[in-house]
N, C-alpha and C. Protein backbone atom coordinates (compact mmCIF):
# COMPACT_ATOMS: atom_id res chain seq x y z
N UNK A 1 39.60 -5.86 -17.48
CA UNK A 1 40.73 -5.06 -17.02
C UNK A 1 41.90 -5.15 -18.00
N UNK A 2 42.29 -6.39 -18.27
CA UNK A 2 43.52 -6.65 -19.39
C UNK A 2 42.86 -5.59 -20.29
N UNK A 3 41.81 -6.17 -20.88
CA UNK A 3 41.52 -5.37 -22.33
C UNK A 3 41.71 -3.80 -22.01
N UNK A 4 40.59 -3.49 -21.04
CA UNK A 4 41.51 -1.68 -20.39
C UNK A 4 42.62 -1.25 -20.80
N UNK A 5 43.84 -2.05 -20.65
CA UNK A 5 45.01 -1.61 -20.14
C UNK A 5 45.92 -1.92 -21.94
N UNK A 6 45.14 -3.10 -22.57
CA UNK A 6 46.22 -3.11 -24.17
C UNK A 6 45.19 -1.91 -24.82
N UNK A 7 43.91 -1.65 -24.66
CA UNK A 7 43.29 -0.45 -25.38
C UNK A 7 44.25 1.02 -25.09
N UNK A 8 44.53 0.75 -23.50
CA UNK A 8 44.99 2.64 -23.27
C UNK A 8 47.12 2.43 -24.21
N UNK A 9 47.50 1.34 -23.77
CA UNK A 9 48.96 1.10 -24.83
C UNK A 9 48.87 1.11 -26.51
N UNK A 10 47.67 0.81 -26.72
CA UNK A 10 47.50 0.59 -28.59
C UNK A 10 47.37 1.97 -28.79
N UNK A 11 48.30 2.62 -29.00
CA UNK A 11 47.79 3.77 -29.17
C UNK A 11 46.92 4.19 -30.84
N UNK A 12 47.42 3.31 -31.67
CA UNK A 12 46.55 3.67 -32.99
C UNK A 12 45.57 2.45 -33.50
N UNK A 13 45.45 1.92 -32.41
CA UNK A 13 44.15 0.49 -32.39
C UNK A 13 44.57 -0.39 -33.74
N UNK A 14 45.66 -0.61 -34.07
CA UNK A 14 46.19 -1.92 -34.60
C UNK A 14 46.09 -3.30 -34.18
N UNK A 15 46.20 -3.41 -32.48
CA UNK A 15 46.08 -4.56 -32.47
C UNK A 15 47.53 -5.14 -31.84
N UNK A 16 48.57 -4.22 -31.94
CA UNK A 16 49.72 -4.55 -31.40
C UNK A 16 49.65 -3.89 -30.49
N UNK A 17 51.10 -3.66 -29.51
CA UNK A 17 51.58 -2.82 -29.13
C UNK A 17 52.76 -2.80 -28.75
N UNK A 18 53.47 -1.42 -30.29
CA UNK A 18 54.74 -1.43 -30.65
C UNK A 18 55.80 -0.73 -29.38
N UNK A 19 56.96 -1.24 -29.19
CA UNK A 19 57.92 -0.69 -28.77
C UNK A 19 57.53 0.57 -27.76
N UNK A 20 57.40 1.49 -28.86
CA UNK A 20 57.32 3.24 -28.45
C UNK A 20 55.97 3.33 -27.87
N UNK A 21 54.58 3.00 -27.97
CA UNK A 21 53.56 2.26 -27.40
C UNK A 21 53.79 2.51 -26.17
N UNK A 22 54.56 0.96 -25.75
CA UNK A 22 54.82 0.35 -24.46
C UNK A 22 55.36 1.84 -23.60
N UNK A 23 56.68 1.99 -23.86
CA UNK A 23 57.23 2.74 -23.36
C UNK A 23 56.36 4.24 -23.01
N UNK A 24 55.86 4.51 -23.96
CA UNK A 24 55.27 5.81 -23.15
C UNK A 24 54.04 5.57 -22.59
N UNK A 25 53.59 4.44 -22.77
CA UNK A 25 52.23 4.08 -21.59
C UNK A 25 53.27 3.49 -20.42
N UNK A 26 53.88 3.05 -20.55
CA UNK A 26 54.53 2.77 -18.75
C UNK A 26 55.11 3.88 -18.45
N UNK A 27 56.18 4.62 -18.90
CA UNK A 27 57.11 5.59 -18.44
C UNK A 27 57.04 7.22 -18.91
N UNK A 28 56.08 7.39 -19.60
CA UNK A 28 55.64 8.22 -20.41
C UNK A 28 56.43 9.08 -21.43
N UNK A 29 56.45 10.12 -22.32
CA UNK A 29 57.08 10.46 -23.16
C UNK A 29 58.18 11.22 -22.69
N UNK A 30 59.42 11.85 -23.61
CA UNK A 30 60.21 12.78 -23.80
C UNK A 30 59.60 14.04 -22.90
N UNK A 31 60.31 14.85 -22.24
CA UNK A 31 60.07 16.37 -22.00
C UNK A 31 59.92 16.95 -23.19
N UNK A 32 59.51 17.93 -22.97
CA UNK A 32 58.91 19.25 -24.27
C UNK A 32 60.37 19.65 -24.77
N UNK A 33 61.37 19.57 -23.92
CA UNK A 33 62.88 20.22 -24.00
C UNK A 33 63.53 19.29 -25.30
N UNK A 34 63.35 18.15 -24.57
CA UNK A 34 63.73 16.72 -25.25
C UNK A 34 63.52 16.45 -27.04
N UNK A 35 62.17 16.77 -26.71
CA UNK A 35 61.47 17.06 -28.42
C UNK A 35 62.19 17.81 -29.09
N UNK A 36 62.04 18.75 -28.45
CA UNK A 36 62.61 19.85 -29.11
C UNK A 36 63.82 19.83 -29.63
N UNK A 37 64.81 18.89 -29.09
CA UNK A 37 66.24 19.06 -29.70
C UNK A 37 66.44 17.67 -30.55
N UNK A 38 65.23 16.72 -30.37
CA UNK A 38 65.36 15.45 -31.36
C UNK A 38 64.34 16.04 -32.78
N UNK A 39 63.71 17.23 -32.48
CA UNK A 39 63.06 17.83 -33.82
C UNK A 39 64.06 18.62 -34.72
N UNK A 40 64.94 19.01 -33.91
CA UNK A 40 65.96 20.35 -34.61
C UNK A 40 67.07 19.51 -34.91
N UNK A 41 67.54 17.98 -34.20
CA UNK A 41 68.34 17.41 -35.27
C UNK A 41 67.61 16.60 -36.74
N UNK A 42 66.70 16.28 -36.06
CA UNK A 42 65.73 15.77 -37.40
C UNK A 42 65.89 17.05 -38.97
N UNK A 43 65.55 18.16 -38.27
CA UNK A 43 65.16 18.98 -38.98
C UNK A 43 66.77 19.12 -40.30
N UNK A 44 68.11 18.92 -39.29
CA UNK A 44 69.25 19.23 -39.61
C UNK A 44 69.23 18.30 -40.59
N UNK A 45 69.13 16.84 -40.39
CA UNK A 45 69.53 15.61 -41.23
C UNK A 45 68.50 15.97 -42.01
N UNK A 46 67.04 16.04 -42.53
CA UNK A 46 66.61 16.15 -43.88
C UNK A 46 66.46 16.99 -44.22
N UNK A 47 67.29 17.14 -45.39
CA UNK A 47 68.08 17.85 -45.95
C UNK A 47 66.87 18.44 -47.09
N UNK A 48 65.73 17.60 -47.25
CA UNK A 48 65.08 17.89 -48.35
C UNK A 48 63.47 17.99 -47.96
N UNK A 49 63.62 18.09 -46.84
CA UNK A 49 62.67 18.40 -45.72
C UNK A 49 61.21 17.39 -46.19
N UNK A 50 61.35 16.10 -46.55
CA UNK A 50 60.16 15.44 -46.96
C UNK A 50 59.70 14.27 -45.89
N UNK A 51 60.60 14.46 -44.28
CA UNK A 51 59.99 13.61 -43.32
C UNK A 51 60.76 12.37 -43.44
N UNK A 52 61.91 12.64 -43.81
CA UNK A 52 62.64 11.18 -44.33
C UNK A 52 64.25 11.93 -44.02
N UNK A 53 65.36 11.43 -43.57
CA UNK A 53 66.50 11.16 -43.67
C UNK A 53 67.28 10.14 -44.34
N UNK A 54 67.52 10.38 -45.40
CA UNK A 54 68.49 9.49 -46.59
C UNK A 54 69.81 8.99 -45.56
N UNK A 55 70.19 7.83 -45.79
CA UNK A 55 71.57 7.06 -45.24
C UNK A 55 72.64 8.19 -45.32
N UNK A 56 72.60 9.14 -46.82
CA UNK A 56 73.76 9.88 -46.99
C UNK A 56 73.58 11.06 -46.52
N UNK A 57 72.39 11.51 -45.70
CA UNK A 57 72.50 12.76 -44.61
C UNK A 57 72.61 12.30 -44.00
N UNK A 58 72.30 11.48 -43.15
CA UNK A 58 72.65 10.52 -41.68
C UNK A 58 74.34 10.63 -41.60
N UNK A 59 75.04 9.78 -43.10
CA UNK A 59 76.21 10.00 -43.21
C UNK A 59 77.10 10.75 -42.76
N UNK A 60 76.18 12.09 -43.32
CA UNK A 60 76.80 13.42 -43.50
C UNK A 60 77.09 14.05 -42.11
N UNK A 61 76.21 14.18 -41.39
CA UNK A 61 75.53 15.15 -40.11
C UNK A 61 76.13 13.95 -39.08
N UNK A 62 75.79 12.63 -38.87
CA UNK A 62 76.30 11.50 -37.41
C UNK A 62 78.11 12.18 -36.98
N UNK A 63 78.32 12.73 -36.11
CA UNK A 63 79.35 12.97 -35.77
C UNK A 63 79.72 11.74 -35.13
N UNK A 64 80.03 10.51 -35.74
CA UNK A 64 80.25 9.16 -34.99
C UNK A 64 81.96 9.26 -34.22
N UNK A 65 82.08 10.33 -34.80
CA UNK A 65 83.78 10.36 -34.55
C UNK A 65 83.89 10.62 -32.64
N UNK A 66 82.61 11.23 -32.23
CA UNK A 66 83.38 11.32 -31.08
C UNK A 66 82.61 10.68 -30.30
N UNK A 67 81.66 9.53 -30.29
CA UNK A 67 81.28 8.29 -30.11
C UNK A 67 81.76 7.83 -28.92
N UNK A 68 81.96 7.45 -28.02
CA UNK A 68 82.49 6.79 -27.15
C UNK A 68 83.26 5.31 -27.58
N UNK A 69 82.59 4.72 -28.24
CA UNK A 69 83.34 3.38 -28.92
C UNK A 69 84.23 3.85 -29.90
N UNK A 70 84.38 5.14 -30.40
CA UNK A 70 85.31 5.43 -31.41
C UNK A 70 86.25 6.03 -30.74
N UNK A 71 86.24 7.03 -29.73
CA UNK A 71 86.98 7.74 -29.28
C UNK A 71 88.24 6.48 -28.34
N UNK A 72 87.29 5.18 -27.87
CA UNK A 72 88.09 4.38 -27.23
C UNK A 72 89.04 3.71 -28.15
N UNK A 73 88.85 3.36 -29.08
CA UNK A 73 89.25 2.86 -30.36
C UNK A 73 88.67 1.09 -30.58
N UNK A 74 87.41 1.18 -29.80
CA UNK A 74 86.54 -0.08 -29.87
C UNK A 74 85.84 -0.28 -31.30
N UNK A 75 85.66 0.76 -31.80
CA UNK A 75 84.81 0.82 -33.12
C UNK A 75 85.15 2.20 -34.44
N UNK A 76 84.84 1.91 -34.99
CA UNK A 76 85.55 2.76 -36.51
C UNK A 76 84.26 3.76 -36.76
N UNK A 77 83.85 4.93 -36.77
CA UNK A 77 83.16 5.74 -37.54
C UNK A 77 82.06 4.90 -38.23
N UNK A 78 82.73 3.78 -39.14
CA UNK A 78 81.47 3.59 -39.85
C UNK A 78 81.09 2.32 -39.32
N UNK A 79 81.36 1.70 -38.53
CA UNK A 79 81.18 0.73 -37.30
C UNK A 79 79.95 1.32 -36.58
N UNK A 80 79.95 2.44 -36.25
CA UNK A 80 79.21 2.88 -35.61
C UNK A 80 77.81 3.65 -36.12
N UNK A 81 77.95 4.15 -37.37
CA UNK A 81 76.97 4.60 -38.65
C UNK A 81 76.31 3.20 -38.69
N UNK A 82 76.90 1.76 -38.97
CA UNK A 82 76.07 0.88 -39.21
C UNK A 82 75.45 0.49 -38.02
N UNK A 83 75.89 0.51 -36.98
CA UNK A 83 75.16 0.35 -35.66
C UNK A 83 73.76 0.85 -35.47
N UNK A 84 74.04 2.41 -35.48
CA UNK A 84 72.68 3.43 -35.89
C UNK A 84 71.48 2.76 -36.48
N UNK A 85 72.25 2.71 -37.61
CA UNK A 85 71.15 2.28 -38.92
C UNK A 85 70.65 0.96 -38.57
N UNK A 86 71.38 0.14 -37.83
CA UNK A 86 71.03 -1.29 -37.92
C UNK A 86 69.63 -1.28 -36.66
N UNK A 87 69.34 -0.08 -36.10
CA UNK A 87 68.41 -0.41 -34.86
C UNK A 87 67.09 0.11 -35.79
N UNK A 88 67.40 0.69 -36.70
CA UNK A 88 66.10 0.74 -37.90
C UNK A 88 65.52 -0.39 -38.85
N UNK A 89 66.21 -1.33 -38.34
CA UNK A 89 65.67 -2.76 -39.18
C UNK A 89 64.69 -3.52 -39.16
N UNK A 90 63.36 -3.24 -39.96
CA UNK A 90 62.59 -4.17 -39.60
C UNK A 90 63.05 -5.45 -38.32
N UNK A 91 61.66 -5.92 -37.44
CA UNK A 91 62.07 -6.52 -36.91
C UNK A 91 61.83 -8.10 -37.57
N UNK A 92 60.95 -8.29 -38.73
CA UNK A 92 60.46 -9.47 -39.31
C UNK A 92 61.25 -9.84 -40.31
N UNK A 93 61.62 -11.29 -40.64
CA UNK A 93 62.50 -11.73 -41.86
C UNK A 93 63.51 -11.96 -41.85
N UNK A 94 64.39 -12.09 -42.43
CA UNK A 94 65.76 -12.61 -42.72
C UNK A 94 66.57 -12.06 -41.83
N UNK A 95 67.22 -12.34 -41.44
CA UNK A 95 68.87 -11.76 -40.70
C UNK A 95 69.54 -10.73 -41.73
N UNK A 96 69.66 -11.66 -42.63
CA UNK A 96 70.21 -10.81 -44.09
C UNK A 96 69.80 -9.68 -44.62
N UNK A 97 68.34 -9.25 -44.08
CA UNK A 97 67.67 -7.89 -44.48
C UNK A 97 69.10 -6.78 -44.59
N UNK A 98 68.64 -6.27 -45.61
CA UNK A 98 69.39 -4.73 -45.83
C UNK A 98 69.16 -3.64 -45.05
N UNK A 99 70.38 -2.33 -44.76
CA UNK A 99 70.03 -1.55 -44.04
C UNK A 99 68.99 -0.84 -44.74
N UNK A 100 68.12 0.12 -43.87
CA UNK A 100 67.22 1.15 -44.57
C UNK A 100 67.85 1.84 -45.19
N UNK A 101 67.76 2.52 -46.13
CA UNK A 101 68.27 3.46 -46.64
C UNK A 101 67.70 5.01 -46.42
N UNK A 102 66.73 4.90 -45.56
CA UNK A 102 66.34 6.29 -45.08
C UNK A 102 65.37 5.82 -44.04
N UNK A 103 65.65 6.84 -42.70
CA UNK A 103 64.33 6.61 -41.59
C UNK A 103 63.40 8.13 -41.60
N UNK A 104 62.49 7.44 -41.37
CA UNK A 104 61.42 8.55 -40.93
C UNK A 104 61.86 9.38 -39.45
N UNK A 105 60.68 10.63 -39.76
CA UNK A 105 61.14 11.39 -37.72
C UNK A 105 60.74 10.50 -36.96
N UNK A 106 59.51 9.68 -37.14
CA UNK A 106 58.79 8.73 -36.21
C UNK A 106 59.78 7.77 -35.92
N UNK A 107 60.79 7.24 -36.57
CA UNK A 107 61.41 5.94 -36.39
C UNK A 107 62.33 6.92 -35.52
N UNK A 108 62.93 7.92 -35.84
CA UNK A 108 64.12 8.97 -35.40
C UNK A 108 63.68 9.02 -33.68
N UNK A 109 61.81 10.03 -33.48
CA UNK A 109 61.85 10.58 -32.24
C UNK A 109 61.74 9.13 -31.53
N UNK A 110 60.87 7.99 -31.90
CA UNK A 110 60.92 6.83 -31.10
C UNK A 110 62.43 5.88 -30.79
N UNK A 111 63.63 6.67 -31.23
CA UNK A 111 64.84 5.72 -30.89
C UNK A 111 65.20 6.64 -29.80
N UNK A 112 64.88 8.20 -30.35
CA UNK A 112 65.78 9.03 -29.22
C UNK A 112 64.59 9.10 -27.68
N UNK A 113 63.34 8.32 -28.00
CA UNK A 113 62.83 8.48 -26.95
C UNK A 113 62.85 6.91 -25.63
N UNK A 114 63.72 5.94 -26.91
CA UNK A 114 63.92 4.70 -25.58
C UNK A 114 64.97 5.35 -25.26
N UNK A 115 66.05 5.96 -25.80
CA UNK A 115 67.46 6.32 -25.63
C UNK A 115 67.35 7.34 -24.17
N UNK A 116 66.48 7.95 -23.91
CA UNK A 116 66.13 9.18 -22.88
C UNK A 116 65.58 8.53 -21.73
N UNK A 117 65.26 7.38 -21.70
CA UNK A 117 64.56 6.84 -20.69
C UNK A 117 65.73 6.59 -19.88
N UNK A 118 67.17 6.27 -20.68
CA UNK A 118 68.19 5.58 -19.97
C UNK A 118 69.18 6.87 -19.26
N UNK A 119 68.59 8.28 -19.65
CA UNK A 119 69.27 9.66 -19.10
C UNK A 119 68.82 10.22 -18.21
N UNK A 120 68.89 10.46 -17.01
CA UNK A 120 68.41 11.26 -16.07
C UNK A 120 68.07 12.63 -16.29
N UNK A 121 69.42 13.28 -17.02
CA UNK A 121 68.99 15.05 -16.57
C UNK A 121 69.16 15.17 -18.31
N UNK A 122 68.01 16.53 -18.59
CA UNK A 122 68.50 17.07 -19.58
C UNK A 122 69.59 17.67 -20.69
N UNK A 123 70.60 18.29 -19.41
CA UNK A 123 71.71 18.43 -19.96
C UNK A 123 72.43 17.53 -20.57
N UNK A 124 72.58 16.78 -19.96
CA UNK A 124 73.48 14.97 -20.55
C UNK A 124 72.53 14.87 -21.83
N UNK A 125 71.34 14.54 -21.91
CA UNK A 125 70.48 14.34 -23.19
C UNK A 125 71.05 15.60 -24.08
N UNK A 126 70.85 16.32 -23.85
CA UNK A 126 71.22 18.11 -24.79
C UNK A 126 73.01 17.88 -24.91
N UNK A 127 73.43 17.40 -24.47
CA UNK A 127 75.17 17.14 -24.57
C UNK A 127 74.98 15.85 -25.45
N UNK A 128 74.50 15.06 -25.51
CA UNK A 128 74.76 13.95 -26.11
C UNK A 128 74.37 14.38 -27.76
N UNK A 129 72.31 15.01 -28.01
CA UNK A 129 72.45 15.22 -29.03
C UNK A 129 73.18 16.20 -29.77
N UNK A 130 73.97 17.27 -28.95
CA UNK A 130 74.27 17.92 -29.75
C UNK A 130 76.27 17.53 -30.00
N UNK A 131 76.63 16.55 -29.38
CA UNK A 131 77.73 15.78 -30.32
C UNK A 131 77.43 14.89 -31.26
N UNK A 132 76.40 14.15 -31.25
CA UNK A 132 75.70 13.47 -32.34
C UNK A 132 75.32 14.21 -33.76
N UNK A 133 74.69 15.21 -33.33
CA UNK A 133 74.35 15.65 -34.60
C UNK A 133 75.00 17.13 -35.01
N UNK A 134 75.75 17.87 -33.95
CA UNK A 134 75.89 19.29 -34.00
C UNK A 134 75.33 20.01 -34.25
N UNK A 135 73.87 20.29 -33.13
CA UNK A 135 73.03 20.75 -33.37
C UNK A 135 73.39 22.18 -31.99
């Protein structure tokens, strides 16, 4: 039965089972709606369309300014850019690890898809990404 149940979560038979894994075998994925607007900011930030977002489109496109921690005056714009970036950090090794300097869509749709678990209605999700990214 165990084995059943880490076979149907592994979803690419590694042997783990990562984060995004877990979550959509317990709670299951994003709506079709959902995708759709974490694909069209994806699409916005790479800029060079190779499946990758550079730190300096992230830069560019993160409307961190109207942030809730910024707008309170809890955190600075780029307080909050490093925040972002910092949930892309390997989880193995040093403390000291460096930020990424570019995430993939996979790293992208799997943040905006723990992030959705914590939203009830679409709209709020569709309001949120589209002050985030101005999409």
């Amino acid at each position: 039965m165990v084995l059943q149940v880490w076979s149907a979560l592994d979803e690419n038979a590694d042997g783990k089972i990562d984060y995004g894994e877990f979550i959509r075998g317990i709670i299951g994925e994003m709506s079709e709606y959902r995708k759709q607007l974490v694909q069209k900011a994806f699409r916005k930030i790479d800029t060079d369309k190779d499946g990758k977002a550079s730190y300096n489109d992230i830069s560019k496109f993160l409307n961190s300014h109207k942030h809730p921690a910024v707008v309170s005056g809890d955190m600075t714009t780029d307080e909050v850019l490093a925040a972002f970036l910092e949930t892309f950090k390997p989880a193995e090794g040093s403390i000291l690890r460096p930020l990424p300097t570019e995430i993939t869509f996979t790293e992208f749709d799997e943040y905006y898809e723990g992030m959705s678990i914590g939203i009830e209605d679409d709209k709020t999700f569709e309001t949120m990404m589209r002050n985030c990214w101005g999409i």
